[in-house]
Protein backbone atom coordinates (compact mmCIF):
# COMPACT_ATOMS: atom_id res chain seq x y z
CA UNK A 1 58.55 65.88 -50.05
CA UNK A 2 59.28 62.37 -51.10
CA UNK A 3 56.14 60.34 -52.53
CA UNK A 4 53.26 60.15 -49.93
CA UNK A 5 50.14 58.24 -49.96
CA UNK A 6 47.34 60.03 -48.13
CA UNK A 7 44.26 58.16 -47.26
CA UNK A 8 41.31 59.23 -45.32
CA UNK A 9 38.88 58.09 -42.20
CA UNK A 10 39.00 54.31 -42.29
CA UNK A 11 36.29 53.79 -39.26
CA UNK A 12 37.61 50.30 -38.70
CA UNK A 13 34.49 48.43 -36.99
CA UNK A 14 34.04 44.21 -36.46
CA UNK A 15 31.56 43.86 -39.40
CA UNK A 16 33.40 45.96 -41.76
CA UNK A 17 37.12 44.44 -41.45
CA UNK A 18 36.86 41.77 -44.40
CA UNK A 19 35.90 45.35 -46.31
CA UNK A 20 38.65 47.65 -45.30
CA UNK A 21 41.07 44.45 -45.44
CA UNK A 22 40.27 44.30 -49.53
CA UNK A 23 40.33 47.84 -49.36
CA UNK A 24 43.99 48.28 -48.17
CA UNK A 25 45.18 45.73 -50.16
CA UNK A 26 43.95 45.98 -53.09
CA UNK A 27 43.73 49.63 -53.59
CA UNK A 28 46.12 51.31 -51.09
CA UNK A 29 49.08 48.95 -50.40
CA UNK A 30 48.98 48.51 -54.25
CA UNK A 31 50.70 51.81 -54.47
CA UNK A 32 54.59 52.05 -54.00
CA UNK A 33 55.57 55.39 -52.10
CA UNK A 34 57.99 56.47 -49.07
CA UNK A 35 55.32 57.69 -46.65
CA UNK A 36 51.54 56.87 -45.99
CA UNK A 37 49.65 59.22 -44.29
CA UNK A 38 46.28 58.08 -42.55
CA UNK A 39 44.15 61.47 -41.64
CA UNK A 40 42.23 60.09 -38.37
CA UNK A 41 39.43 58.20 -37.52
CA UNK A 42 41.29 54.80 -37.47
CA UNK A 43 38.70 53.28 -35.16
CA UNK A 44 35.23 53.54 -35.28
CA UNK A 45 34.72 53.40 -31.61
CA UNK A 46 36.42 55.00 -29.37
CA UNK A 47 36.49 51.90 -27.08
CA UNK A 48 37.40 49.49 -29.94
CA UNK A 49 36.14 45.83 -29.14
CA UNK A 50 39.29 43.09 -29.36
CA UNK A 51 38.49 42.05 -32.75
CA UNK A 52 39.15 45.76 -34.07
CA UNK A 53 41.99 46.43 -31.90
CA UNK A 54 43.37 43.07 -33.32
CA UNK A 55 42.96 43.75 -36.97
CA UNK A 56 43.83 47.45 -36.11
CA UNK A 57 47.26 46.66 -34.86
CA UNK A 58 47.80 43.76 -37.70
CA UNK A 59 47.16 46.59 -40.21
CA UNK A 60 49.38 49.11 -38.73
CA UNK A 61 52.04 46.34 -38.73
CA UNK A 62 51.25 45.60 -42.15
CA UNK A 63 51.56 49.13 -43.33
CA UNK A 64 55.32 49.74 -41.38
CA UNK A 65 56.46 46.71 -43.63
CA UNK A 66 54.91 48.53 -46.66
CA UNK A 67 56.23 51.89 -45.83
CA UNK A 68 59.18 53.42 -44.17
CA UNK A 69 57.06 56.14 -42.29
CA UNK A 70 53.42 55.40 -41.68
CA UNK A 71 52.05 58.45 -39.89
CA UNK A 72 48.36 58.36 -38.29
CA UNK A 73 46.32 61.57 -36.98
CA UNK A 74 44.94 60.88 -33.68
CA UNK A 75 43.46 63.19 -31.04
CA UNK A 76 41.30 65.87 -33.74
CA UNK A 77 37.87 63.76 -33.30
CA UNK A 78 34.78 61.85 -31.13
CA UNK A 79 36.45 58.40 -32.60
CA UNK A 80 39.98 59.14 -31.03
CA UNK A 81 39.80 59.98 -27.29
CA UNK A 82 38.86 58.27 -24.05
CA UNK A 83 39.25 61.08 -21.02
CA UNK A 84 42.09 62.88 -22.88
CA UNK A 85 43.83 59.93 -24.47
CA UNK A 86 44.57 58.27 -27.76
CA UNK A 87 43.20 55.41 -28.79
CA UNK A 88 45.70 55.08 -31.10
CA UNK A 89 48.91 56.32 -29.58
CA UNK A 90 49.48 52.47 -28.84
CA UNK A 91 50.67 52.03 -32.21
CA UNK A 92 53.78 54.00 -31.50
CA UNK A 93 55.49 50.64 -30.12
CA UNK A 94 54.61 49.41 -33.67
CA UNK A 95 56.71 51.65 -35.72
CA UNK A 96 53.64 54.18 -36.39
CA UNK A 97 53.92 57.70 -35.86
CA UNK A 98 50.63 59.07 -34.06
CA UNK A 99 50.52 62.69 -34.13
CA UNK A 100 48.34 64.55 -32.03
CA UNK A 101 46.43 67.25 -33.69
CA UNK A 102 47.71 68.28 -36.97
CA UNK A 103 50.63 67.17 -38.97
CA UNK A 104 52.53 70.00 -41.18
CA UNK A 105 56.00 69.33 -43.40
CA UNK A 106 57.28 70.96 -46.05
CA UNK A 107 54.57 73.64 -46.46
CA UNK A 108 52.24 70.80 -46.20
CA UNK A 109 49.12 70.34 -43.73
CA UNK A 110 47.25 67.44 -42.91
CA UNK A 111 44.60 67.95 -40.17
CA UNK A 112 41.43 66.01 -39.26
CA UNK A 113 38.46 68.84 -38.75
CA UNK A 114 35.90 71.51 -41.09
CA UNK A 115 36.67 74.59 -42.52
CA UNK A 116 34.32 77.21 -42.39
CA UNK A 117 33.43 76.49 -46.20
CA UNK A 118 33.15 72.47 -46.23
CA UNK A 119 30.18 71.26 -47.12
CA UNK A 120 29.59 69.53 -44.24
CA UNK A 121 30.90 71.94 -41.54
CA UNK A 122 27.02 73.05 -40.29
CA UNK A 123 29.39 76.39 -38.22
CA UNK A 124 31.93 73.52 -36.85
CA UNK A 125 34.59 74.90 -39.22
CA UNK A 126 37.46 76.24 -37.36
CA UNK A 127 39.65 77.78 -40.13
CA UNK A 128 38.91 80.18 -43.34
CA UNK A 129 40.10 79.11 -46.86
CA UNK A 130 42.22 82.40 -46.34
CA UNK A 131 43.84 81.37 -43.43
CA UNK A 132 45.04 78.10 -45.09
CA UNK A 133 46.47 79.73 -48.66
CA UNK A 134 49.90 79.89 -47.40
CA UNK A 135 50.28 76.57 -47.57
CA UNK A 136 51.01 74.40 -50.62
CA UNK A 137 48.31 72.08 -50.63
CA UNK A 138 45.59 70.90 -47.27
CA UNK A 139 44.25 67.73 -46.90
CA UNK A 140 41.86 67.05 -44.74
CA UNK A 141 39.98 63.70 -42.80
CA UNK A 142 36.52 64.32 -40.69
CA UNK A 143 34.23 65.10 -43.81
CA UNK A 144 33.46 61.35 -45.60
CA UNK A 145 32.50 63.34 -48.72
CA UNK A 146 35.04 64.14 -50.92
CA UNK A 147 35.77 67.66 -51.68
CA UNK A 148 37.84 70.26 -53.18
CA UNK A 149 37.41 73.63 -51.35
CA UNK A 150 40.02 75.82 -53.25
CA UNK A 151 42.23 74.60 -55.41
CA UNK A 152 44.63 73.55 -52.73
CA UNK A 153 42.26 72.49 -50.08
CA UNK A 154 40.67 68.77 -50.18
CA UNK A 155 38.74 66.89 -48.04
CA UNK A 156 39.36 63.05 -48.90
CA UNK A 157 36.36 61.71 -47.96
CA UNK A 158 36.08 58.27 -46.01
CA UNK A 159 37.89 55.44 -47.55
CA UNK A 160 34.47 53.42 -47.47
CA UNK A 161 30.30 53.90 -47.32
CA UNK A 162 30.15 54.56 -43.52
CA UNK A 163 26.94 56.09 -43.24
CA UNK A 164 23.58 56.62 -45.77
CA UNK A 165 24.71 60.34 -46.00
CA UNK A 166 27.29 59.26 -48.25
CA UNK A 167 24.85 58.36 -51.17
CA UNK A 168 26.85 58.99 -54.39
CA UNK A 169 30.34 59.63 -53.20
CA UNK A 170 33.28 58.77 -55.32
CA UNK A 171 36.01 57.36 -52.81
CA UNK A 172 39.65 57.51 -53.46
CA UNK A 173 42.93 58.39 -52.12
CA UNK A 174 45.66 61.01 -52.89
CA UNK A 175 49.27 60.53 -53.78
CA UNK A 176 51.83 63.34 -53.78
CA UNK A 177 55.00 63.25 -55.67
CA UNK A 178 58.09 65.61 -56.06
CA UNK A 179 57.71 65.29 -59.97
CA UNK A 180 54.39 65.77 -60.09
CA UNK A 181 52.81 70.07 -59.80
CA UNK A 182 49.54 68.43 -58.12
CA UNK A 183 48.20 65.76 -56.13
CA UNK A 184 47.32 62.59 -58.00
CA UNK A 185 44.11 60.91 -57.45
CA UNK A 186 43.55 56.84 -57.14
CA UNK A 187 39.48 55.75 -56.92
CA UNK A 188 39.03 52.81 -54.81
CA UNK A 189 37.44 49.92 -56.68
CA UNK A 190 36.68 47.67 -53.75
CA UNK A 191 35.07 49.58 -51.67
CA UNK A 192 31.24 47.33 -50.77
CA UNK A 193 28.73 49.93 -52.95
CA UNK A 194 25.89 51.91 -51.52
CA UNK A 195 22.85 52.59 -52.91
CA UNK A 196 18.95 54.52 -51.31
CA UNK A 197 16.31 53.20 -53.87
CA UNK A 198 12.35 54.41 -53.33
CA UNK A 199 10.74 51.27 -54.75
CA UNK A 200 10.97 47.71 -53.72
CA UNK A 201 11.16 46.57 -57.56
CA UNK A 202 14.91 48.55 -57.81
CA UNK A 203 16.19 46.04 -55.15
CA UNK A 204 16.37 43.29 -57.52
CA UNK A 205 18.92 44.74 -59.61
CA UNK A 206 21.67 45.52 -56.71
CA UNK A 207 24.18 43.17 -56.31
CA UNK A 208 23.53 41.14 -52.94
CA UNK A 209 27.04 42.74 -51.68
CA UNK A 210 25.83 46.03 -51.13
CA UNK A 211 24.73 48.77 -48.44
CA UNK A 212 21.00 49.55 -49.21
CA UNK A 213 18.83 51.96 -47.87
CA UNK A 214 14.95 51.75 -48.76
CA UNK A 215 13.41 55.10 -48.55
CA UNK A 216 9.55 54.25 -47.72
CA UNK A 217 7.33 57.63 -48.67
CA UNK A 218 3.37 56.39 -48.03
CA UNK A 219 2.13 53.91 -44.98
CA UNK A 220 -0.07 52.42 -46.89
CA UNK A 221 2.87 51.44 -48.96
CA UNK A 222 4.69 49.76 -46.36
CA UNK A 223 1.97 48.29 -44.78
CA UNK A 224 1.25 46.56 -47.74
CA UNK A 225 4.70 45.30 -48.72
CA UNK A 226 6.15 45.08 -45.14
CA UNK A 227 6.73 41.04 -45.38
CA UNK A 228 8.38 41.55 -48.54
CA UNK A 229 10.20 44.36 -48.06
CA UNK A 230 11.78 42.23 -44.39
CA UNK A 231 12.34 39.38 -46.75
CA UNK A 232 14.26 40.69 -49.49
CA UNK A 233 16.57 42.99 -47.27
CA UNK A 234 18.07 40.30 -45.24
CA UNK A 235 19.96 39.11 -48.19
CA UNK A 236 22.19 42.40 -48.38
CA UNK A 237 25.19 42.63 -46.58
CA UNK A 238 23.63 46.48 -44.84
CA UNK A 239 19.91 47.11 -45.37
CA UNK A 240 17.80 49.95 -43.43
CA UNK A 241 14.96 51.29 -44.18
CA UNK A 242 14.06 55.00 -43.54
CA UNK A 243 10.57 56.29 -43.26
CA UNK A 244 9.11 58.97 -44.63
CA UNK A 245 5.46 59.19 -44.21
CA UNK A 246 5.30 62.65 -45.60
CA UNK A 247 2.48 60.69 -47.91
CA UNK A 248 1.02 59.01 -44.79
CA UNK A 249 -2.40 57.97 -45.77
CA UNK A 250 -4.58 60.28 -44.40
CA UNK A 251 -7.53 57.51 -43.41
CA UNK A 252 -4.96 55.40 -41.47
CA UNK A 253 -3.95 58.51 -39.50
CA UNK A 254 -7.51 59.60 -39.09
CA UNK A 255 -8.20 55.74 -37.95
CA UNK A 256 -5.24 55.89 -35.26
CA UNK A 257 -6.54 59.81 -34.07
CA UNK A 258 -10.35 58.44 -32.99
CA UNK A 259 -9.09 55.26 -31.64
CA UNK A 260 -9.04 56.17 -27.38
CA UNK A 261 -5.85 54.03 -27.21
CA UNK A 262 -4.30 53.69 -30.72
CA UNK A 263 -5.53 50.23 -30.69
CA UNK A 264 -5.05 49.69 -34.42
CA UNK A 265 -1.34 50.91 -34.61
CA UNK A 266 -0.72 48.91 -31.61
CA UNK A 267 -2.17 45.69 -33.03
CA UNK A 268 -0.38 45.96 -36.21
CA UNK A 269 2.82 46.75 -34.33
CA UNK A 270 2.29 43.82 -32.66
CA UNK A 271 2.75 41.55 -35.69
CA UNK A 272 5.79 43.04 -36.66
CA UNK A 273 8.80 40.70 -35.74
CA UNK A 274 11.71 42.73 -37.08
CA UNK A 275 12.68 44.91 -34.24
CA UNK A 276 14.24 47.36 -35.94
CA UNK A 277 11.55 48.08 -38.22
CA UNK A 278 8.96 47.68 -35.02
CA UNK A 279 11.20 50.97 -33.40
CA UNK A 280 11.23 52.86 -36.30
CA UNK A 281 7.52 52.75 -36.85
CA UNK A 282 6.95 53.17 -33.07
CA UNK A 283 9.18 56.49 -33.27
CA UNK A 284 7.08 57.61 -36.48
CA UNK A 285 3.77 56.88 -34.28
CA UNK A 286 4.55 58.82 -31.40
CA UNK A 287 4.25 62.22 -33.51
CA UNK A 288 0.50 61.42 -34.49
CA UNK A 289 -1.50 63.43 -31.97
């Protein structure tokens, strides 16, 4: 197998294109090899807006120049398919080849779904470790956390901090080479960092270009620090905030059980401009009986 560079679920969305741009061409195109192989998820959407489809097909085009075979799974996940076709098979009249399903050369398998021992599977996995040890090495796309199942099974992970779940990951992309016994691993370096913090103190030392998530444990808490908390997020480049009123103080939710018509939560609701902090508190609300 001539020198291959595998790379994992790029989830290319509008906000995150300057990202994956830096990504690609700093710490993927950087690489000289014969073959890149992308392992699905190219899009985010399924109905990509014009924007991604744009920068989608510029990137594809970019990648051909870069590499004499540029190979993308399509047709293995929710991101792929609109009633039974590709989103993705378009690049075909760009030089890529779009396989459907998985893609398999030289004893090797590249496939875009669980097995029944990734971390992440939850019973989606559709193949053992055992049925996959005849081959010389799997790599796999679907999973955004990296992960090496037997020694010649790996999940790749995502190629960037889609989602809060990915906490901690270490992101990076595989290269295969004839001269070398095993698969050599590149980290990515310019990916935007992602950090969950449980204080509002911690957010002054992230770097303003990051993905944030501020875990929020008491009401009382919040409620005290809310116009703070809405200030100092907007400055990030992703901020959310998860609640977790597992410490909910127990007067407020005594205060919101003998009021006939929650009154209270409703008027401080009321005051709180940022919808998407409004919804969540709404949603944690609704379970107080």
């Amino acid at each position: 197998m001539e020198k291959t560079i595998i790379c994992g679920d790029t989830h290319i969305k509008e906000k995150s294109i300057p990202e994956i741009e830096t990504i690609f061409r700093k710490d993927i195109m950087v690489h000289e090899a014969h073959t890149l192989i992308q392992l699905g998820d190219y899009y985010d959407s399924n109905y990509p807006s014009p924007l991604e489809l744009k920068f989608g097909t510029d990137l594809a085009k970019k990648l051909k120049k870069k590499y004499k075979e540029v190979i993308i799974l399509s047709g293995t996940g929710n991101h792929d398919i609109v009633r039974g076709n590709s989103v993705v098979e378009y690049l075909q009249a760009v030089g890529i080849k779009v396989v459907k399903g998985d893609y398999s050369v030289n004893n090797y398998l590249f496939g875009h779904w669980m097995t029944t021992q990734s971390k992440q599977a939850f019973g989606t996995g559709i193949k053992t470790p055992e049925e996959l040890s005849k081959f010389t090495a799997v790599f796999l796309g679907h999973q955004h956390l990296p992960e090496v199942i037997k020694p010649n099974i790996f999940h790749l992970g995502s190629i960037r901090y889609v989602s809060f779940a990915e906490v901690g990951d270490i992101k990076g992309i595989a290269e295969l080479n004839n001269d070398e016994p095993e698969p050599l691993y590149h980290s990515i370096k310019h990916c935007i960092p992602m950090y969950e913090v449980h204080d509002l103190t911690a957010l002054d030392k992230l770097p303003i270009i990051s993905k944030v998530r501020l875990v929020i444990d008491d009401f009382d808490y919040y409620k005290t620090n809310a116009e703070e908390i809405n200030r100092v997020g907007k400055k990030y480049f992703e901020f959310k905030i998860k609640m977790n009123f597992e410490k909910t103080s127990k007067v407020a939710l005594q205060e919101a059980r003998v009021c006939p018509k929650n009154e209270i939560i409703e008027k401080y609701l009321a005051n709180i401009k940022d919808k998407e902090v409004k919804q969540l508190l709404q949603d944690q609300f609704k379970e107080i009986k």
